[in-house]
N, C-alpha and C. Protein backbone atom coordinates (compact mmCIF):
# COMPACT_ATOMS: atom_id res chain seq x y z
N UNK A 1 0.85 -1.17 0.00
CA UNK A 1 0.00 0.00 0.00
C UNK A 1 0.89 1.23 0.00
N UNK A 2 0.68 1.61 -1.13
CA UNK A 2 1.41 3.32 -0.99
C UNK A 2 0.32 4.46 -0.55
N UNK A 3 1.67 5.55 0.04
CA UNK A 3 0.73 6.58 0.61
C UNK A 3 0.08 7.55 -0.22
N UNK A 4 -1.00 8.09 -0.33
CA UNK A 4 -1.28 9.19 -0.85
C UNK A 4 -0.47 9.83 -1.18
N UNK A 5 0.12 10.62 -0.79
CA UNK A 5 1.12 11.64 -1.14
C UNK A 5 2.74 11.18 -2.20
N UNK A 6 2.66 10.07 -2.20
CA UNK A 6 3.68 9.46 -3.19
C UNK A 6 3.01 8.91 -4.08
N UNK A 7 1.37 8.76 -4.32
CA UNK A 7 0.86 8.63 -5.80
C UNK A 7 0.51 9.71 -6.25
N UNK A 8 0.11 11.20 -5.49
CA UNK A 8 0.01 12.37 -6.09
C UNK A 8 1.59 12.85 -6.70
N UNK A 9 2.45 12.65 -6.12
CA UNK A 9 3.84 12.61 -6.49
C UNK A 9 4.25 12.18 -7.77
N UNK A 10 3.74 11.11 -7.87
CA UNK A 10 4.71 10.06 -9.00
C UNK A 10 3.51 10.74 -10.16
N UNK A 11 2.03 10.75 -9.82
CA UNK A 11 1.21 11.19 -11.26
C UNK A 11 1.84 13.35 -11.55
N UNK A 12 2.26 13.91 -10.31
CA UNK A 12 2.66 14.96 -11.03
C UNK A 12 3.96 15.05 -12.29
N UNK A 13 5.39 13.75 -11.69
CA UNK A 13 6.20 13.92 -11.91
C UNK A 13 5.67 13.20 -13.50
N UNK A 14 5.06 12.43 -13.72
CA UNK A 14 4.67 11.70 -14.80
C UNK A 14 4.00 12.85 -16.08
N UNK A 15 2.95 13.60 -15.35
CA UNK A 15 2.47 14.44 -16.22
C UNK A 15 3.33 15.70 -16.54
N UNK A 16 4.12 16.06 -15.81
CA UNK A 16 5.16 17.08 -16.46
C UNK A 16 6.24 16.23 -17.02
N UNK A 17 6.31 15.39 -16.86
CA UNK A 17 7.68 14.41 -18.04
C UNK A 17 6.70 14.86 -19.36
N UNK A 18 5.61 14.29 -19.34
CA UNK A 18 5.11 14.10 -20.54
C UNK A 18 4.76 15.85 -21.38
N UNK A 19 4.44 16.57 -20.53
CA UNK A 19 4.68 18.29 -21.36
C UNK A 19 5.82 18.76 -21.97
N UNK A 20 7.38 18.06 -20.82
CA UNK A 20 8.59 18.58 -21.93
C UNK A 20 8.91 18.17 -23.13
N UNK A 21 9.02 19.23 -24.27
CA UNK A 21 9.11 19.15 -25.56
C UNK A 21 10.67 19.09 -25.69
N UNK A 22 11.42 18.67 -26.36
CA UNK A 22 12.54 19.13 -26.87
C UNK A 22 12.62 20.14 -27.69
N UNK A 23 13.94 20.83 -27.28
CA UNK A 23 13.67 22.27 -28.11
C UNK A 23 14.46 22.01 -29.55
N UNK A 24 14.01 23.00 -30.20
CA UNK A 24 14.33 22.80 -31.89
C UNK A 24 15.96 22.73 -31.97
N UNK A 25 16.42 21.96 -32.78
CA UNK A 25 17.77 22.58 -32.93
C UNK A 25 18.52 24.03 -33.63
N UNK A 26 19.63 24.17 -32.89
CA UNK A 26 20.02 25.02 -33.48
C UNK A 26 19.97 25.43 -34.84
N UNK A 27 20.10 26.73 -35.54
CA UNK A 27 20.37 26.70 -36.91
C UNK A 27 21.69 26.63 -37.24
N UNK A 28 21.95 26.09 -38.56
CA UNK A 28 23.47 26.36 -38.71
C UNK A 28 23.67 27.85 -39.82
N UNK A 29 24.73 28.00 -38.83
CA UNK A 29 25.43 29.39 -39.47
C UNK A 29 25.74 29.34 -41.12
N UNK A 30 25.02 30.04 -41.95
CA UNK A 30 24.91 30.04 -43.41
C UNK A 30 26.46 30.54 -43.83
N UNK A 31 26.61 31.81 -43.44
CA UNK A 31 28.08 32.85 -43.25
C UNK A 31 28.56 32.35 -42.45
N UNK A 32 29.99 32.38 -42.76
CA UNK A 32 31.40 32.73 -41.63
C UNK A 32 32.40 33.69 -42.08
N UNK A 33 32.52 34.41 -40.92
CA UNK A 33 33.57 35.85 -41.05
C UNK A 33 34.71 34.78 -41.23
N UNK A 34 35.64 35.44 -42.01
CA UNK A 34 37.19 34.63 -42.43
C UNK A 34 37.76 36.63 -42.55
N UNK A 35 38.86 36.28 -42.06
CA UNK A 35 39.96 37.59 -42.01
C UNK A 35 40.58 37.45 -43.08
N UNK A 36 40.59 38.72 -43.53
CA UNK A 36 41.43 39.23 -44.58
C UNK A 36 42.96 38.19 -45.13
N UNK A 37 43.06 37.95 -46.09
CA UNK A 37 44.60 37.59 -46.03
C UNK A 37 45.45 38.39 -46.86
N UNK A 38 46.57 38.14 -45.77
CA UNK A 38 47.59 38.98 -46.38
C UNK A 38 48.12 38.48 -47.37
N UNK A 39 48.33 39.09 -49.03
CA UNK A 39 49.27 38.25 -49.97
C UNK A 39 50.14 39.85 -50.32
N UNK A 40 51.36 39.03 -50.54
CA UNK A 40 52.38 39.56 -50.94
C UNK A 40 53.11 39.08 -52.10
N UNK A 41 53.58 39.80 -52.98
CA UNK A 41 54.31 38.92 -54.06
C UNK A 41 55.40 39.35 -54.34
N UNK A 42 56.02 39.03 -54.20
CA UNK A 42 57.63 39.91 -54.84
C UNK A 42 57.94 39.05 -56.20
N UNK A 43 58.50 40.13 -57.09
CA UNK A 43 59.23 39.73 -58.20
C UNK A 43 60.02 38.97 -58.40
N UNK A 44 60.80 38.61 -57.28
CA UNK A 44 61.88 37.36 -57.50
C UNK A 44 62.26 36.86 -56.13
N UNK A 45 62.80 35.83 -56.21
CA UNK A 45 63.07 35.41 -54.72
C UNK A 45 63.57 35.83 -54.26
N UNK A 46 64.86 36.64 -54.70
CA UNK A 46 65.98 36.96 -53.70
C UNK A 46 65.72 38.25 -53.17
N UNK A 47 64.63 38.68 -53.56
CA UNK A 47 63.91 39.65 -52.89
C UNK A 47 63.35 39.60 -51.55
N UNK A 48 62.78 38.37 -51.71
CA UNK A 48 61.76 37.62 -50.80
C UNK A 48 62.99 37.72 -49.62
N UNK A 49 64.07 36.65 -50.31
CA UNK A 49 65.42 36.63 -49.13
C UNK A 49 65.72 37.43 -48.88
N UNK A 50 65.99 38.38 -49.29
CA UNK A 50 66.44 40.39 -48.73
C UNK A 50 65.68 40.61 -47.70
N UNK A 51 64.48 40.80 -47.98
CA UNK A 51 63.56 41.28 -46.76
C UNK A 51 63.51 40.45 -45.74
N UNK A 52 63.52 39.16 -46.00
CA UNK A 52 63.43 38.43 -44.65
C UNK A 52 64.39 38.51 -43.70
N UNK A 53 65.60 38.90 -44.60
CA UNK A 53 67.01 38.70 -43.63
C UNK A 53 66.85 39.85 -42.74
N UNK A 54 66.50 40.82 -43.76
CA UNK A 54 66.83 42.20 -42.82
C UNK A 54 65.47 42.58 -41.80
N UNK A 55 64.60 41.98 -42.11
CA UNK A 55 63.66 41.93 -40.77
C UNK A 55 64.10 41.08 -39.81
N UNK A 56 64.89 39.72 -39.87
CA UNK A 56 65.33 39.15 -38.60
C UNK A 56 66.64 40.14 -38.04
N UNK A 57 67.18 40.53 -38.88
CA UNK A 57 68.25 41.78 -38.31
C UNK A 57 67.63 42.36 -37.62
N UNK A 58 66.81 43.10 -38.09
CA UNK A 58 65.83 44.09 -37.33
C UNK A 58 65.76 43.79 -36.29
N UNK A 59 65.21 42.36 -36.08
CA UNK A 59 64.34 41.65 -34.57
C UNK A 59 65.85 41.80 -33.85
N UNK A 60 66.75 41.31 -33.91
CA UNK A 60 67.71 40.51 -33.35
C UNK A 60 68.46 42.12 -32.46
N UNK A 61 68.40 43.11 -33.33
CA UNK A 61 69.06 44.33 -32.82
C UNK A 61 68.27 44.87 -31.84
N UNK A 62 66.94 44.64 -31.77
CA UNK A 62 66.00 45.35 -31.01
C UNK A 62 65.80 44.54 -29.93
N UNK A 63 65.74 43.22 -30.40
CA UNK A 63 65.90 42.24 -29.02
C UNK A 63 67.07 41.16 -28.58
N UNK A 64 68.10 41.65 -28.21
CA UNK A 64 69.69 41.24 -27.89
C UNK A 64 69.86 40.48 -26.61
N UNK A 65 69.97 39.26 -27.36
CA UNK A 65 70.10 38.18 -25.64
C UNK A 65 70.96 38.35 -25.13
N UNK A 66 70.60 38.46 -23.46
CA UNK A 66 71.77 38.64 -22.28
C UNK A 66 72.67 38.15 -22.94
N UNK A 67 73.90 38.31 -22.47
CA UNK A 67 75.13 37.65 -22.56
C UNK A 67 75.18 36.72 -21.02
N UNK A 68 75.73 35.96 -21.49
CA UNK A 68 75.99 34.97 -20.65
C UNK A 68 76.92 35.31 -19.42
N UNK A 69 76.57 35.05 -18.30
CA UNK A 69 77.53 35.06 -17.27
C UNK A 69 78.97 34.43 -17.26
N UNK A 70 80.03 35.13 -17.08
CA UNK A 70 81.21 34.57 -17.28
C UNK A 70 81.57 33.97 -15.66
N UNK A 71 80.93 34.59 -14.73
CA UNK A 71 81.41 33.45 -13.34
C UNK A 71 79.80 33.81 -12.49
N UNK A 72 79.63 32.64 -11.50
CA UNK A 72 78.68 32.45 -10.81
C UNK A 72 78.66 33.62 -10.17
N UNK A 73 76.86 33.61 -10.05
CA UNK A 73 76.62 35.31 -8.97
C UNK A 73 76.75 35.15 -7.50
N UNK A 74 77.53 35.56 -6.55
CA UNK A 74 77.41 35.48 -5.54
C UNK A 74 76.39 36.45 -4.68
N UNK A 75 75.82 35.93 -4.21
CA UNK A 75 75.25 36.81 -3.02
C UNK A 75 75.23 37.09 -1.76
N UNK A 76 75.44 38.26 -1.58
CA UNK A 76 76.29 38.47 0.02
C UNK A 76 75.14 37.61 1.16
N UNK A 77 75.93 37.77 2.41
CA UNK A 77 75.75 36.78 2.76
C UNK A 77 74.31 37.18 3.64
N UNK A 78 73.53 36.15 4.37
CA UNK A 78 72.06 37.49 5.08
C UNK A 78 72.59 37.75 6.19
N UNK A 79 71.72 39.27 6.15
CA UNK A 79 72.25 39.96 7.37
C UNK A 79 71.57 39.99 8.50
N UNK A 80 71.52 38.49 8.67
CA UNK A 80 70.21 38.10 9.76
C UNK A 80 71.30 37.26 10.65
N UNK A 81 71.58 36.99 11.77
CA UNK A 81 72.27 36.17 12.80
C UNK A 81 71.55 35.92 13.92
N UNK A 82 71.95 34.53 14.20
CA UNK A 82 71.32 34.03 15.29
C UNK A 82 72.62 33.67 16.41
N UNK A 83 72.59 33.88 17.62
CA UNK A 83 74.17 33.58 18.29
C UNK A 83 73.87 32.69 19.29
N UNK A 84 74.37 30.76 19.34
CA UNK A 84 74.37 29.91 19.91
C UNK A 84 74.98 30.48 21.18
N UNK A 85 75.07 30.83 22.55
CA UNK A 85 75.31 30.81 23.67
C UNK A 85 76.11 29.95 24.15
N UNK A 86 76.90 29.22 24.53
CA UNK A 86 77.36 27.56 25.11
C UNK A 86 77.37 28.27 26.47
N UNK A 87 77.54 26.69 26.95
CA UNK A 87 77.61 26.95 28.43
C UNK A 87 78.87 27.52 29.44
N UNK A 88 78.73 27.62 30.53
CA UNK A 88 79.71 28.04 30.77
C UNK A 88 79.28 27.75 32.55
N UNK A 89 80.24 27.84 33.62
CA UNK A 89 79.95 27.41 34.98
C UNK A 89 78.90 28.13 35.41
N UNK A 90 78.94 29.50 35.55
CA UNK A 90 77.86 30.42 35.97
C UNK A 90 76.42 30.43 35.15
N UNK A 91 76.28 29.58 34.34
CA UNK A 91 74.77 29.55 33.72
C UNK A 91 74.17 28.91 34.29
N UNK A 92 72.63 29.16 34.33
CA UNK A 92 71.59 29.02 34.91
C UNK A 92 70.82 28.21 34.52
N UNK A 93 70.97 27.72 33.11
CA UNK A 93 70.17 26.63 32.37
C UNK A 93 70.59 25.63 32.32
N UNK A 94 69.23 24.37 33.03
CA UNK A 94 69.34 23.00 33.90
C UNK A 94 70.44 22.13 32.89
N UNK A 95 70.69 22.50 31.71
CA UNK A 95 71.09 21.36 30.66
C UNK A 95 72.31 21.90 30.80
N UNK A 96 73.15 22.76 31.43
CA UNK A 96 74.29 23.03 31.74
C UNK A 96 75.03 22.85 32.50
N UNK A 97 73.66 22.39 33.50
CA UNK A 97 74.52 21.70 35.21
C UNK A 97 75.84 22.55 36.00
N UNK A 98 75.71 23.76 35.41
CA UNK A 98 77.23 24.36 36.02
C UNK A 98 78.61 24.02 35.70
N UNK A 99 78.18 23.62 34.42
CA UNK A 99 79.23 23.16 33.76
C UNK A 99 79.93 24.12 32.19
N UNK A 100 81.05 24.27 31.89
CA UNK A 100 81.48 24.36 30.65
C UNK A 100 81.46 23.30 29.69
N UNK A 101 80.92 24.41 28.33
CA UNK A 101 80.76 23.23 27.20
C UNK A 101 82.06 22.13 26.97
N UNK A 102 82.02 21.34 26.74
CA UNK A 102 83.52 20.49 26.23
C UNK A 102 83.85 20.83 24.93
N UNK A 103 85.66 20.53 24.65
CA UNK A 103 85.80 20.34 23.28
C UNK A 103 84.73 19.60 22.23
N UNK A 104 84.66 18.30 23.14
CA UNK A 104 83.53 17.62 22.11
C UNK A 104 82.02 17.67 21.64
N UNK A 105 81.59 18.94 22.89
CA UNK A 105 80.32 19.40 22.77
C UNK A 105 80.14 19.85 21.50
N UNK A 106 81.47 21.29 21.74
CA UNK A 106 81.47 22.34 21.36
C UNK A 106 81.29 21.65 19.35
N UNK A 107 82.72 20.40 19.28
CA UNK A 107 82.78 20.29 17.95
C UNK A 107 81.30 19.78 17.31
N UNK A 108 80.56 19.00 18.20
CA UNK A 108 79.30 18.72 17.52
C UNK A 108 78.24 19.80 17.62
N UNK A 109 78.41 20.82 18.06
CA UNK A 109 77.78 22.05 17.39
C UNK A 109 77.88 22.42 15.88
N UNK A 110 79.36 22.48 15.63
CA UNK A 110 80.35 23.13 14.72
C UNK A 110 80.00 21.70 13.89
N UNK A 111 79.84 21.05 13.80
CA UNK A 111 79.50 19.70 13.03
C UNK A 111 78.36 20.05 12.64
N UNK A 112 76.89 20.24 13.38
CA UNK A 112 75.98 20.42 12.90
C UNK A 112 75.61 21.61 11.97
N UNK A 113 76.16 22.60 12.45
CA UNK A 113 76.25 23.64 11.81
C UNK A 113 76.30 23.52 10.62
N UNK A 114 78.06 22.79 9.86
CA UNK A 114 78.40 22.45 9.10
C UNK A 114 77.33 21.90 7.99
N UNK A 115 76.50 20.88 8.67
CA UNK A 115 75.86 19.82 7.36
C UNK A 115 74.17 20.87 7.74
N UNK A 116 73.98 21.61 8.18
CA UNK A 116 72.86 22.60 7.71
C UNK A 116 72.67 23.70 6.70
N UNK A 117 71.92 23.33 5.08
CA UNK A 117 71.98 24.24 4.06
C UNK A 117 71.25 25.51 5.39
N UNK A 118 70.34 25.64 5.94
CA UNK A 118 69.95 27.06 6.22
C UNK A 118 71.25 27.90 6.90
N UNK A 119 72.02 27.63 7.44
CA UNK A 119 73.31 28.22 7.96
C UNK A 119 74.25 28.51 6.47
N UNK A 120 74.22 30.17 6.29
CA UNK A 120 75.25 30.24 5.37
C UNK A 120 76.59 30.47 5.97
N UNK A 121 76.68 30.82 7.22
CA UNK A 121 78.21 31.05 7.43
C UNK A 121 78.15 30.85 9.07
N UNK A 122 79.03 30.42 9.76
CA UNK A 122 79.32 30.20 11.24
C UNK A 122 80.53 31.07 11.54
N UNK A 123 80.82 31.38 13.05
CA UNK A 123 81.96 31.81 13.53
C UNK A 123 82.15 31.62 14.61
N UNK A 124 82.80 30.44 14.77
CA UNK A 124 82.82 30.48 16.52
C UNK A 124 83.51 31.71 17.74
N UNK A 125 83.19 32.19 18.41
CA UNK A 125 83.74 33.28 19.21
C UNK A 125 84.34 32.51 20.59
N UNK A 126 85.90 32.88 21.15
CA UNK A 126 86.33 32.07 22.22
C UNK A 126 85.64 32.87 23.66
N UNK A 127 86.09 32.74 25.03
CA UNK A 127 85.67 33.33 25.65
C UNK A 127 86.30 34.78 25.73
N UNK A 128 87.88 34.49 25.89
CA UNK A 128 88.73 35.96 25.95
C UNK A 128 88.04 36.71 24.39
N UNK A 129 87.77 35.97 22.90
CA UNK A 129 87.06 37.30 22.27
C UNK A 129 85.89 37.82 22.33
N UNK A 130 85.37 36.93 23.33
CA UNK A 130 83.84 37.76 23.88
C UNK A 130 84.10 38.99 25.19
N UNK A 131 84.74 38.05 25.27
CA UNK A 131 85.20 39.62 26.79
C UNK A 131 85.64 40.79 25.85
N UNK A 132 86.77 40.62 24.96
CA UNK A 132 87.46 42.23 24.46
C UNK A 132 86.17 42.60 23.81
N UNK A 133 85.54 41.95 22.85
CA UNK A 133 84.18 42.63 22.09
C UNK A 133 83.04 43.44 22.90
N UNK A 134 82.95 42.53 23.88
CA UNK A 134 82.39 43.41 25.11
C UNK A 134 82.94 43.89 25.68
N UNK A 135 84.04 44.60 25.71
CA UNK A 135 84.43 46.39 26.22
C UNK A 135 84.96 46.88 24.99
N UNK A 136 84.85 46.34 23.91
CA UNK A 136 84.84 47.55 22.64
C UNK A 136 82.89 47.82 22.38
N UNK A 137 82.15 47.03 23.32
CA UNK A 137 80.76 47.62 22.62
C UNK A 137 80.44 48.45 23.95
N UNK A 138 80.71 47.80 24.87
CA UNK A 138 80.41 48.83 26.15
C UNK A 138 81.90 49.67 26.42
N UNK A 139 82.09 50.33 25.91
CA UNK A 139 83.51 50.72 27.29
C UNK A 139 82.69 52.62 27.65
N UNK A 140 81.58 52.38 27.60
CA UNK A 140 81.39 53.93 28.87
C UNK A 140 80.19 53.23 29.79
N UNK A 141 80.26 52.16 29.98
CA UNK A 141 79.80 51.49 31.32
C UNK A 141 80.76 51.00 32.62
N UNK A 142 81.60 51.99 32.76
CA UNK A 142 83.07 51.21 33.60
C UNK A 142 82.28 50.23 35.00
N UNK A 143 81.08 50.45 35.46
CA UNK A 143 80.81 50.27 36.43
C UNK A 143 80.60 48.40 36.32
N UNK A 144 79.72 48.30 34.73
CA UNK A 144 79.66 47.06 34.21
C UNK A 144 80.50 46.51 34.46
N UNK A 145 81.57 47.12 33.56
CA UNK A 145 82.95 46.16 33.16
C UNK A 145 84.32 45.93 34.43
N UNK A 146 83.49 46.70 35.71
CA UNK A 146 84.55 46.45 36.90
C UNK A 146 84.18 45.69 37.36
N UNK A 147 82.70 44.76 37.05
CA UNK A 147 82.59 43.85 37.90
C UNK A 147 82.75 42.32 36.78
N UNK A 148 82.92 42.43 35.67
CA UNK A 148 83.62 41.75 34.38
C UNK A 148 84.86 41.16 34.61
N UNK A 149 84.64 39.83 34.97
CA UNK A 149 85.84 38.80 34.57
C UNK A 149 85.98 38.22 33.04
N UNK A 150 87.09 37.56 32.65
CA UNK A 150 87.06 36.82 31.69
C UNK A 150 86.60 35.91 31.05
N UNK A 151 86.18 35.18 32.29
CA UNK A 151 85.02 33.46 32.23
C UNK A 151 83.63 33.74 32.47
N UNK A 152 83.43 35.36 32.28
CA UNK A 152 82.22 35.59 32.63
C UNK A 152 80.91 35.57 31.33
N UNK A 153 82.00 35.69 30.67
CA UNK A 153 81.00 35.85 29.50
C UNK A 153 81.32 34.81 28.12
N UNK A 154 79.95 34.05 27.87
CA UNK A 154 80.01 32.74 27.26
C UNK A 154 80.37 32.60 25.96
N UNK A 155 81.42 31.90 25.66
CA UNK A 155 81.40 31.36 24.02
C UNK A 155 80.48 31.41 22.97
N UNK A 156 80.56 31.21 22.15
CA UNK A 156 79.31 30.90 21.10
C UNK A 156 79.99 30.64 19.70
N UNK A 157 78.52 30.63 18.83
CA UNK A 157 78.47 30.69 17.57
C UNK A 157 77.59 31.65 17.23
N UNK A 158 78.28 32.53 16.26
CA UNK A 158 77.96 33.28 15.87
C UNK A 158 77.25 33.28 14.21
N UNK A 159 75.99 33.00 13.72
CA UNK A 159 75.10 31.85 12.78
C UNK A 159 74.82 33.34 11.91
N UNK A 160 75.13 32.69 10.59
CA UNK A 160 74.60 33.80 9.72
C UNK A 160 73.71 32.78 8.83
N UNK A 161 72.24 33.74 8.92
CA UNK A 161 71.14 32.63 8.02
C UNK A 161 70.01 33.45 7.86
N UNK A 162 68.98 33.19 7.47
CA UNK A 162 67.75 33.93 6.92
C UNK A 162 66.91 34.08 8.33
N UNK A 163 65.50 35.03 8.28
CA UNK A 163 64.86 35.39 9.09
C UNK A 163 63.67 33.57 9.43
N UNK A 164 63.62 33.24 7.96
CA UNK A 164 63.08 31.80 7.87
C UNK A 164 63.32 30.85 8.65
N UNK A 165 64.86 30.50 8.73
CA UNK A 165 65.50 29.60 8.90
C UNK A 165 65.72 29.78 10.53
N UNK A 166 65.07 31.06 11.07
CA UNK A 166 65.42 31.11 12.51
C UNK A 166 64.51 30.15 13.19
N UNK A 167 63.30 29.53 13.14
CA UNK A 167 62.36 28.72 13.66
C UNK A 167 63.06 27.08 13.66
N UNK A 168 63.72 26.78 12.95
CA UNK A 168 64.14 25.34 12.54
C UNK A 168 65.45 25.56 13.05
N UNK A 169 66.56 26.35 13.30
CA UNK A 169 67.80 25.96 13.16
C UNK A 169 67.55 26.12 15.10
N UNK A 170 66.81 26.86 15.53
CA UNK A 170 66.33 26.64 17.46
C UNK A 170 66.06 25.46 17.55
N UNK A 171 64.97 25.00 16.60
CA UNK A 171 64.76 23.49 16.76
C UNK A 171 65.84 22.26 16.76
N UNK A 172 66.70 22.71 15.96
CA UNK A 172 68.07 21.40 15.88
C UNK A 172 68.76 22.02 16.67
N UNK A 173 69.13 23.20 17.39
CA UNK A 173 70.22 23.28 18.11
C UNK A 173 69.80 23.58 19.68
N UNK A 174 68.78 23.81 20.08
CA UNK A 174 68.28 23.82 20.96
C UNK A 174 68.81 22.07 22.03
N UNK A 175 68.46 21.18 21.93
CA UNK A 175 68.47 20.16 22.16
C UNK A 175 70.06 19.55 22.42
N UNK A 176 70.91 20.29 21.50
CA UNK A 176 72.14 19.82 21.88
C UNK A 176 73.19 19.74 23.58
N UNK A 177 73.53 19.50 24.02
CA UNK A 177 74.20 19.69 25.10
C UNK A 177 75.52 20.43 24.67
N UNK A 178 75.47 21.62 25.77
CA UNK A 178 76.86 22.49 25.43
C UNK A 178 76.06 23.77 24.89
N UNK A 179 74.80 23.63 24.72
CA UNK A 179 74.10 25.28 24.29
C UNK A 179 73.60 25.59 25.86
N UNK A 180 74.01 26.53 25.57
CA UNK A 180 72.88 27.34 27.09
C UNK A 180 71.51 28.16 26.05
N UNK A 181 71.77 29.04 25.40
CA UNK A 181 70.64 30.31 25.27
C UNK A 181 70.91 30.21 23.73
N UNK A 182 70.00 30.71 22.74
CA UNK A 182 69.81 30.81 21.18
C UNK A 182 69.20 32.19 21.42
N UNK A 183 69.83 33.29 20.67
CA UNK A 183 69.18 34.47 20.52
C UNK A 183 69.46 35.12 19.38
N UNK A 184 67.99 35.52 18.71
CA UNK A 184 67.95 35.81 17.31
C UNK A 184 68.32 37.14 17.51
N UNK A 185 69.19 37.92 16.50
CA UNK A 185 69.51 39.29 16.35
C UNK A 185 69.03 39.69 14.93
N UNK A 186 68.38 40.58 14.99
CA UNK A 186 67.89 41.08 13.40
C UNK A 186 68.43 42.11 12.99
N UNK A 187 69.14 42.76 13.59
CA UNK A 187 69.81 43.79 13.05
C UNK A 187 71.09 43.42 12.25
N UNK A 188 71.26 43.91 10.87
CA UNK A 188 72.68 43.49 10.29
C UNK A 188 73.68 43.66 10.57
N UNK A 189 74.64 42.45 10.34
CA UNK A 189 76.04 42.77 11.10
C UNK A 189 76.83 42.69 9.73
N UNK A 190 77.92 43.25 10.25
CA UNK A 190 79.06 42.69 9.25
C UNK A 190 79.41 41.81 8.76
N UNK A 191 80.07 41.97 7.77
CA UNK A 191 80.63 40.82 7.33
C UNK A 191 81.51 40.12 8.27
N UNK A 192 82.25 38.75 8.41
CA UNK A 192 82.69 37.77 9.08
C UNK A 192 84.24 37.46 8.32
């Protein structure tokens, strides 16, 4: 037993099937626009060859391919740095234990560094050249620098790389033992 409402259904859908007509077909286009053609005739061939040559002259003078590079382009280097921290006794961060980085820490920094395309250039800094750099950047703070020892201030690497590459290269070097602190500097430095 079907319901009412699905035999009023099926006799509407039935009687409008049966009203659609197909519509006429298209007509076909009697005319077609066709563009002009160009004919040209010259008197002899080597005419034909004259003009052609000297219109590719033409082209060739007006449009003159680069010359080729005679040596690869370098591009300076970015002036974006990030500076690895290492540890040192007086740091405060648990993965340092109050300890100085080791030779062997230090080289598997300088290792990783190495096999990372986002690092275009490294520089490791010792401790005595972090001390003189810090009283050639401070020296009208005497008050600072009288309480400034030599072992006071930490080693590093000094990372030249893109603003990009600062999210990922925290990520791989973060984790190492022998980093204390990663701090991005955006201001450009010199060259190295």
């Amino acid at each position: 037993m079907t319901h009412p409402l699905e035999s009023l259904l099926r006799e509407t859908l039935t009687t409008t099937a049966q009203s659609i007509t197909t519509p006429p077909p298209l007509p076909t286009p009697t005319h077609r626009r066709t563009l002009p053609r160009l004919s040209l005739s010259f008197p002899h061939p080597l005419t034909a060859a004259l003009i052609s040559a000297a219109l590719i002259a033409t082209v060739f003078q007006v449009v003159k391919p680069a010359p080729l590079p005679t040596e690869a382009a370098t591009s300076p280097p970015p002036p974006y740095q990030l500076t690895a921290y290492l540890c040192v006794s007086t740091s405060s961060q648990p993965s340092c234990a109050g300890k100085n980085t080791t030779p062997a820490q230090r080289q598997a920094i300088a290792d990783l560094l190495t096999s990372l395309p986002e690092v275009h250039s490294f520089h490791y800094e010792s401790q005595p050249e972090a001390y003189t750099r810090f009283h050639t950047l401070f020296p009208h703070t005497p008050t600072l620098l009288s309480g400034l020892r030599p072992g006071d201030i930490p080693d590093s690497f000094r990372i030249r790389t893109t603003p990009t590459a600062i999210p990922y290269l925290t990520t791989a070097l973060t984790p190492l033992p022998g980093i204390d602190t990663l701090v991005p500097d955006p201001t450009p430095q010199p060259p190295t």
